[in-house]
C-alpha atoms as a PDB file:
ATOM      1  CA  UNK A   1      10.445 -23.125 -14.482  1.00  0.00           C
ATOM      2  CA  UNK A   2      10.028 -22.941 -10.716  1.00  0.00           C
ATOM      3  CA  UNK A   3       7.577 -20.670  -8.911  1.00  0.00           C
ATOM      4  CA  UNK A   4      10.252 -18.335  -7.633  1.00  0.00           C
ATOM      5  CA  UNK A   5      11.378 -17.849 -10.775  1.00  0.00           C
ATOM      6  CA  UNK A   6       8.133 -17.467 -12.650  1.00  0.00           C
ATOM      7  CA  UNK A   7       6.795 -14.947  -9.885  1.00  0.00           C
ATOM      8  CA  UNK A   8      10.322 -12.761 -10.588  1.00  0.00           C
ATOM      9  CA  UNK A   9       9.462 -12.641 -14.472  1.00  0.00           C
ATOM     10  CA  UNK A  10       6.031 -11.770 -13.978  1.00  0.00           C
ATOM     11  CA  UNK A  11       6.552  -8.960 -11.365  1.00  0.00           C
ATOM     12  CA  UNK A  12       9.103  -7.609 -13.455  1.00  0.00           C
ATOM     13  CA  UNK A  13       6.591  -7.795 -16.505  1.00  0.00           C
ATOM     14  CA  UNK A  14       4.277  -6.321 -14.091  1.00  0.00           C
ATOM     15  CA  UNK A  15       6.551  -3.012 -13.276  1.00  0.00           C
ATOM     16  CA  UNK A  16       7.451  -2.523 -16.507  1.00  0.00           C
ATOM     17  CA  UNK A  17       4.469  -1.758 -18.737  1.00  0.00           C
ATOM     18  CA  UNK A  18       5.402   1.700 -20.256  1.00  0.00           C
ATOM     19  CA  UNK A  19       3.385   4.220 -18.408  1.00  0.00           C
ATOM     20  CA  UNK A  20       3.801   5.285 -14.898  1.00  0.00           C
ATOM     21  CA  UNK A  21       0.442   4.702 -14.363  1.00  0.00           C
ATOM     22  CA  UNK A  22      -0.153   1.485 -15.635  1.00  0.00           C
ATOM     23  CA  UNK A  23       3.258   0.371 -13.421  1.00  0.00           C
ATOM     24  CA  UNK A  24       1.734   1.473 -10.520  1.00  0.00           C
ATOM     25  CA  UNK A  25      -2.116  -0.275 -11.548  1.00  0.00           C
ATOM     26  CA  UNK A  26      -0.479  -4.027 -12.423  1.00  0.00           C
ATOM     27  CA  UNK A  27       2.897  -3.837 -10.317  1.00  0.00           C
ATOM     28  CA  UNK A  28       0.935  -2.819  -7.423  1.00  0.00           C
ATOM     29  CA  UNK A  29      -1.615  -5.041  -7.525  1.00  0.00           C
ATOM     30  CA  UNK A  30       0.963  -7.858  -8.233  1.00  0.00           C
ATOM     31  CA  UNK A  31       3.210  -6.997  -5.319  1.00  0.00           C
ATOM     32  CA  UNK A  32       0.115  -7.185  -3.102  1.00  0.00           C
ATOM     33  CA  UNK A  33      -1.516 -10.160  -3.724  1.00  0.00           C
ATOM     34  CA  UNK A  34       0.633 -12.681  -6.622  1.00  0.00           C
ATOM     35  CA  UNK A  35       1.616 -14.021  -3.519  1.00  0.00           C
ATOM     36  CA  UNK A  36      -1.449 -16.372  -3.135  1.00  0.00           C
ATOM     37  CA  UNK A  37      -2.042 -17.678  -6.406  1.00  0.00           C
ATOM     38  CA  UNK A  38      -2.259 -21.042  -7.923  1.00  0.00           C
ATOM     39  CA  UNK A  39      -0.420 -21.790 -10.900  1.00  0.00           C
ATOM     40  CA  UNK A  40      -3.411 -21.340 -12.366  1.00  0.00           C
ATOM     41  CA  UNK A  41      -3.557 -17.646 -11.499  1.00  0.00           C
ATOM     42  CA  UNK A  42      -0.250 -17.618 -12.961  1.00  0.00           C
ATOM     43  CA  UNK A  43      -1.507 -19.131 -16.133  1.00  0.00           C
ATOM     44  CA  UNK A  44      -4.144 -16.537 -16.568  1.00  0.00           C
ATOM     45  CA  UNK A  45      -2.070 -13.755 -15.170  1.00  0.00           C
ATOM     46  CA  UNK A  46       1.109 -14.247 -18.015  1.00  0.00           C
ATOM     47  CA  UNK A  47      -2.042 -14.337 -20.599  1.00  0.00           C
ATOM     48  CA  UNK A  48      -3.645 -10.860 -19.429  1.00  0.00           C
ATOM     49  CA  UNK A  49      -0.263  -9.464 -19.382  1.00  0.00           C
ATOM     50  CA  UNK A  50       0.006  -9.583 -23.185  1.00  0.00           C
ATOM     51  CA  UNK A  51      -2.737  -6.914 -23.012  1.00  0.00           C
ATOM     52  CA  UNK A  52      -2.736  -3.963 -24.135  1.00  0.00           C
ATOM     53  CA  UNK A  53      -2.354  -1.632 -20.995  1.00  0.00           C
ATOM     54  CA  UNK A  54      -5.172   1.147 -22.119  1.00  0.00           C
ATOM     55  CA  UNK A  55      -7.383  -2.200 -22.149  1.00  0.00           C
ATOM     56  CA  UNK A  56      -6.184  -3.619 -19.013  1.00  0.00           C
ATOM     57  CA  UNK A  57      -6.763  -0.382 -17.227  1.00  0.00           C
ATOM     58  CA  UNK A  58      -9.932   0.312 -18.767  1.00  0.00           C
ATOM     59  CA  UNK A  59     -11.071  -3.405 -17.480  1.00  0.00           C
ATOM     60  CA  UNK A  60      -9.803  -2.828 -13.727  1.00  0.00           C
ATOM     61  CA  UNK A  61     -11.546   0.086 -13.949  1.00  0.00           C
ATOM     62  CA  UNK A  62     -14.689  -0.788 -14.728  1.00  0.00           C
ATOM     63  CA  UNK A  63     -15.157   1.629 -17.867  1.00  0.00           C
ATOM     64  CA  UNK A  64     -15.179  -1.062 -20.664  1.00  0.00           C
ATOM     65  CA  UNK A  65     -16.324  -4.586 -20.004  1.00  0.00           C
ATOM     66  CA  UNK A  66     -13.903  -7.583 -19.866  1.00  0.00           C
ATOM     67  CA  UNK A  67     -13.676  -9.999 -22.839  1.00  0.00           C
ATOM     68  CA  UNK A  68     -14.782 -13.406 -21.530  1.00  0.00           C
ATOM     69  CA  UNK A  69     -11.496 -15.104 -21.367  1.00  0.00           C
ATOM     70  CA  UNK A  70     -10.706 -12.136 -18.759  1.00  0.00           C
ATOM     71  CA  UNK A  71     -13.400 -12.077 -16.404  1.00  0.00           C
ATOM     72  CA  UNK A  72     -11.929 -14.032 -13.713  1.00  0.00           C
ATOM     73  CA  UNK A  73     -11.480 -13.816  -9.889  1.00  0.00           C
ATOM     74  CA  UNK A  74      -7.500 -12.140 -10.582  1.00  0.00           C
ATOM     75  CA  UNK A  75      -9.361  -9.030 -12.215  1.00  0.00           C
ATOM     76  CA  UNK A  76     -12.632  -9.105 -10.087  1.00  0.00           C
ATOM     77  CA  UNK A  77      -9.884  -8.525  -7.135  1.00  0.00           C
ATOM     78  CA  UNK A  78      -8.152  -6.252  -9.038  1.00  0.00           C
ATOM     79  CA  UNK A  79     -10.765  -3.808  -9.406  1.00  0.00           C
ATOM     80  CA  UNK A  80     -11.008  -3.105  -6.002  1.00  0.00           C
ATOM     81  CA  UNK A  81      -8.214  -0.146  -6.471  1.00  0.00           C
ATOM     82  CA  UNK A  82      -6.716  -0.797  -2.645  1.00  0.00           C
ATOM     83  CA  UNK A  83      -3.181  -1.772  -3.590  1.00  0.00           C
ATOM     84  CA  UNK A  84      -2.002   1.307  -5.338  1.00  0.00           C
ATOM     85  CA  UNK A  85       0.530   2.842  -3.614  1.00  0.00           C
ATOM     86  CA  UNK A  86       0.140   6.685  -3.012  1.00  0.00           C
ATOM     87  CA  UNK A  87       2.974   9.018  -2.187  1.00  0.00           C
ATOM     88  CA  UNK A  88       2.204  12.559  -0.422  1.00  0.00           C
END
């Protein structure tokens, strides 16, 4: 599968999690930075995204602590919180 292609399936697996807030956690943070990453990053990111979203969310976070396989440079970046959108 070609990047384009891949990067379409995952942001659409990103924006479609099940809970508005969850949406705007991974799509968010995909939209703002999927852009730079290997295929590696892909690799890892297609992986996390089988997640539960409670757990993902609870990992970004900070509140529980990443399983090993997680705790990688994607979700260190991720837990920065600057890429949700907010609407007023």
């Amino acid at each position: 599968m070609d990047r384009e292609t891949r990067l379409k399936r995952l942001k659409f697996r990103s924006w479609h999690r099940g809970t508005r807030e969850a949406d705007l956690m991974i799509g968010g943070y995909f939209d703002a930075h999927s852009a730079t990453w290997s295929d590696t990053d892909m690799d890892w990111f297609e992986t996390f995204l089988e997640e539960q979203d409670v757990d993902i969310m609870a990992w970004a976070m900070g509140v529980q602590p990443a399983p090993a396989q997680f705790d990688h440079p994607v979700l260190h970046a991720m837990r920065k919180m600057d890429f949700v959108p907010v609407s007023r």
